[in-house]
C-alpha atoms as a PDB file:
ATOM      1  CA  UNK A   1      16.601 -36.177 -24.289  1.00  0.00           C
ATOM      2  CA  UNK A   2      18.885 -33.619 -22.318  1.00  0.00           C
ATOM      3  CA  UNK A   3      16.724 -30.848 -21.545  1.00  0.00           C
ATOM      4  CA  UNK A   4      15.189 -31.617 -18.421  1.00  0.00           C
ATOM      5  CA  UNK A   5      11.718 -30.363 -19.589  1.00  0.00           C
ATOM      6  CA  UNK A   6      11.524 -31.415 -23.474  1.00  0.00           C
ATOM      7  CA  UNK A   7      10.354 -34.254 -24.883  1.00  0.00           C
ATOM      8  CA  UNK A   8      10.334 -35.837 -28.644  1.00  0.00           C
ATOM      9  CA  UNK A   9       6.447 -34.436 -28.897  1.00  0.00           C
ATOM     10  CA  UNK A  10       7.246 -31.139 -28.020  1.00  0.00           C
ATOM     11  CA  UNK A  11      10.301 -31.237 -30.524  1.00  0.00           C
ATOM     12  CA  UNK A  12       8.500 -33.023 -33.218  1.00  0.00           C
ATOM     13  CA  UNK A  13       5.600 -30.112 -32.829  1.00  0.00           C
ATOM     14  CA  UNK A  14       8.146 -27.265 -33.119  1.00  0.00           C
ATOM     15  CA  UNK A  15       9.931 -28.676 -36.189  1.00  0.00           C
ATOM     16  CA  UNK A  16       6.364 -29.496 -37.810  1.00  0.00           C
ATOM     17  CA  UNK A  17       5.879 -25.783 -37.455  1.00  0.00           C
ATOM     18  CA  UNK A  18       8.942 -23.959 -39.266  1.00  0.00           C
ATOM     19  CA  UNK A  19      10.074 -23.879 -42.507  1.00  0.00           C
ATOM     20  CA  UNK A  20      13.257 -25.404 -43.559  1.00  0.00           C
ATOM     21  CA  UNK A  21      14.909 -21.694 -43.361  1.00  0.00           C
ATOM     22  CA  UNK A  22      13.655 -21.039 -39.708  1.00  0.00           C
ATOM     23  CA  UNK A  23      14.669 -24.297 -38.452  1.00  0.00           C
ATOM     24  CA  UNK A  24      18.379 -23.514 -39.782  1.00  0.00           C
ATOM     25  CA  UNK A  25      18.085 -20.223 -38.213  1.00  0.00           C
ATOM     26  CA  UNK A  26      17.382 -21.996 -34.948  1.00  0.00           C
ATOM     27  CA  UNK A  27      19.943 -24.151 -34.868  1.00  0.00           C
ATOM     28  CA  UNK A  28      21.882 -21.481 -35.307  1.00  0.00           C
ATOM     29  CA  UNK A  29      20.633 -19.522 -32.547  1.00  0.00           C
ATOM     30  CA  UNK A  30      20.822 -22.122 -29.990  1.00  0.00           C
ATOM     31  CA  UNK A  31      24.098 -22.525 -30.509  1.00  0.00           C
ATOM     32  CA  UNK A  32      24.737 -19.082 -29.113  1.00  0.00           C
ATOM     33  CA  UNK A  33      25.679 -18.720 -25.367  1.00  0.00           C
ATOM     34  CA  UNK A  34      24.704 -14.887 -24.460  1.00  0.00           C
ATOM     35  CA  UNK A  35      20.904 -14.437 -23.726  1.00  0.00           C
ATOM     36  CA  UNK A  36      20.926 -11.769 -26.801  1.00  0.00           C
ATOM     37  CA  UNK A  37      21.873 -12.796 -29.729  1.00  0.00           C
ATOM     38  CA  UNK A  38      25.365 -10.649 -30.954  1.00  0.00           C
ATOM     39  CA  UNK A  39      24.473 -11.130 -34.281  1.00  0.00           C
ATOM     40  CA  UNK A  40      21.817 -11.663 -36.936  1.00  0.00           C
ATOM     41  CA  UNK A  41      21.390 -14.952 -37.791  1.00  0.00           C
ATOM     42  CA  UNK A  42      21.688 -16.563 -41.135  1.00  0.00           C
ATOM     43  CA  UNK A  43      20.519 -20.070 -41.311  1.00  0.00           C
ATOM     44  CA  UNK A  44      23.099 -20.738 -43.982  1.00  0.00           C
ATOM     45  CA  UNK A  45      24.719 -23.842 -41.814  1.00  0.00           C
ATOM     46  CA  UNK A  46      23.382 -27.146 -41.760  1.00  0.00           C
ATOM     47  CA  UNK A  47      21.880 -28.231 -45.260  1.00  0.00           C
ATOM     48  CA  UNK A  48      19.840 -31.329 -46.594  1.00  0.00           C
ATOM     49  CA  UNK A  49      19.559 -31.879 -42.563  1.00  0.00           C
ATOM     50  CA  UNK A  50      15.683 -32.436 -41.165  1.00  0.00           C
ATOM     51  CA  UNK A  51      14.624 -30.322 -39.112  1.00  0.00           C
ATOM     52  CA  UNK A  52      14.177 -32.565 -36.184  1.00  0.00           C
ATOM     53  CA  UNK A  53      17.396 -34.072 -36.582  1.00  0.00           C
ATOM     54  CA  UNK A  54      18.571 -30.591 -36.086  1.00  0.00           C
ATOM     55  CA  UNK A  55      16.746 -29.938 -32.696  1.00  0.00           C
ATOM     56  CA  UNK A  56      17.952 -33.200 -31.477  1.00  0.00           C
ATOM     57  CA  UNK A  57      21.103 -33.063 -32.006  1.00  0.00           C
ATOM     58  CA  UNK A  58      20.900 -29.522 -29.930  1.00  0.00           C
ATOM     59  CA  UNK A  59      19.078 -31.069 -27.504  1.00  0.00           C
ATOM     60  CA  UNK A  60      21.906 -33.984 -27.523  1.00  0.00           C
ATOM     61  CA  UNK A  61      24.587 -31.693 -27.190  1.00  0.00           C
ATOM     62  CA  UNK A  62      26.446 -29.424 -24.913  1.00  0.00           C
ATOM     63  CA  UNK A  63      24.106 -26.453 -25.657  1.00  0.00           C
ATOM     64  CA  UNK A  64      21.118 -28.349 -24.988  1.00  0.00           C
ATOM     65  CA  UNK A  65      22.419 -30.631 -21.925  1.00  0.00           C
ATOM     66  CA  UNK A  66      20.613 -29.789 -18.673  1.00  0.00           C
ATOM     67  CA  UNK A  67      18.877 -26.705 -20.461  1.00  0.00           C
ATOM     68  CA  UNK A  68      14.830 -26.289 -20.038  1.00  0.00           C
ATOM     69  CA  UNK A  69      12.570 -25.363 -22.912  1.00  0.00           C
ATOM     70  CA  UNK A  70      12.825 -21.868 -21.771  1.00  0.00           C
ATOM     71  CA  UNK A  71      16.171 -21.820 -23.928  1.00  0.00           C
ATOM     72  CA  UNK A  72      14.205 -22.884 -27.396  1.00  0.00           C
ATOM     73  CA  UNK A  73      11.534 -20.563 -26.647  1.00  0.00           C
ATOM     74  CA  UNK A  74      13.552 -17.751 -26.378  1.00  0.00           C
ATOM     75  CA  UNK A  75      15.449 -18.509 -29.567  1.00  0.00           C
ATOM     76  CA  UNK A  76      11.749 -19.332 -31.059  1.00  0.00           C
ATOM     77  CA  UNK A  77      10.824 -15.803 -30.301  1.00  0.00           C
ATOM     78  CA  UNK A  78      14.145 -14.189 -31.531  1.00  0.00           C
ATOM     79  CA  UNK A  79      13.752 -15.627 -34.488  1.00  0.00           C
ATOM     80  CA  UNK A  80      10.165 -13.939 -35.080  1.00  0.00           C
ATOM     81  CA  UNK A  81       8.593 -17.133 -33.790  1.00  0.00           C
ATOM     82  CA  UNK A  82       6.768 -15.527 -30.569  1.00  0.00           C
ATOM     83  CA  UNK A  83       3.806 -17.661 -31.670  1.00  0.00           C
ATOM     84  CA  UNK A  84       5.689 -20.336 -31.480  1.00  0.00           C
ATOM     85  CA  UNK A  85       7.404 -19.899 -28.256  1.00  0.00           C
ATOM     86  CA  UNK A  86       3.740 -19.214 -26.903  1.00  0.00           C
ATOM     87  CA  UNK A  87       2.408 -22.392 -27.788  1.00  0.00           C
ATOM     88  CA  UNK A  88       5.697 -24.536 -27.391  1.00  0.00           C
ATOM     89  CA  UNK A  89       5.411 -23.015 -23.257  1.00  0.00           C
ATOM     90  CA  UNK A  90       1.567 -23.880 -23.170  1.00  0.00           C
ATOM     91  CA  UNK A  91       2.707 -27.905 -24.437  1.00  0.00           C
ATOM     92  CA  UNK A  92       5.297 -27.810 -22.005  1.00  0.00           C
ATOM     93  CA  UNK A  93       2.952 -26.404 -19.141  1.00  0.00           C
ATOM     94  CA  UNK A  94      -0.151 -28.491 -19.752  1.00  0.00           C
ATOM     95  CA  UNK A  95       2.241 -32.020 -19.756  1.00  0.00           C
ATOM     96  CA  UNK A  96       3.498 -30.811 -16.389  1.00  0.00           C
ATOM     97  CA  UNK A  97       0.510 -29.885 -14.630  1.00  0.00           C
ATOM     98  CA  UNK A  98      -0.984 -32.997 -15.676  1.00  0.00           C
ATOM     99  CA  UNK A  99       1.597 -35.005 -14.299  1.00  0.00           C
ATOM    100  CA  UNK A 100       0.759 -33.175 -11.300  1.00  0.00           C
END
């Protein structure tokens, strides 16, 4: 992993909770630099891919490296995925407070 506070769980539970559609929309998204998105997006890239192949290979690449979950969740939520985002954070809380 890349992101500093992601792991494969936390991944794996995202992608178990969006459709194939969402997930391309997504990748999409996270692809995107500005903190708004500057356009609507599609989810017409990426095809026949899985959906947590797709979220690694963010997390694998230069738009994931050294990035905190904060990044998905935001996407998660501009997507219409706020429920998603919510629980995603919560994960990502509860594992570091109980390494704590």
């Amino acid at each position: 992993m890349t992101t500093w506070d992601l792991n494969l769980r936390e991944l794996q539970f995202v992608s178990d909770h969006l459709t194939e559609r969402e997930c391309r929309k997504l990748s999409e998204a996270l692809t995107m630099e500005d903190y708004v998105l500057d356009h609507t997006v599609t989810g017409s890239n990426e095809k026949n891919v899985s959906c947590i192949t797709l979220l690694l290979t963010w997390d694998r690449s230069e738009y994931g490296r050294a990035r905190s979950f904060h990044r998905l969740s935001l996407r998660l939520s501009q997507i219409g995925r706020k429920d998603l985002s919510q629980k995603l954070a919560q994960l990502v809380y509860d594992e570091k407070s109980d390494e704590v």
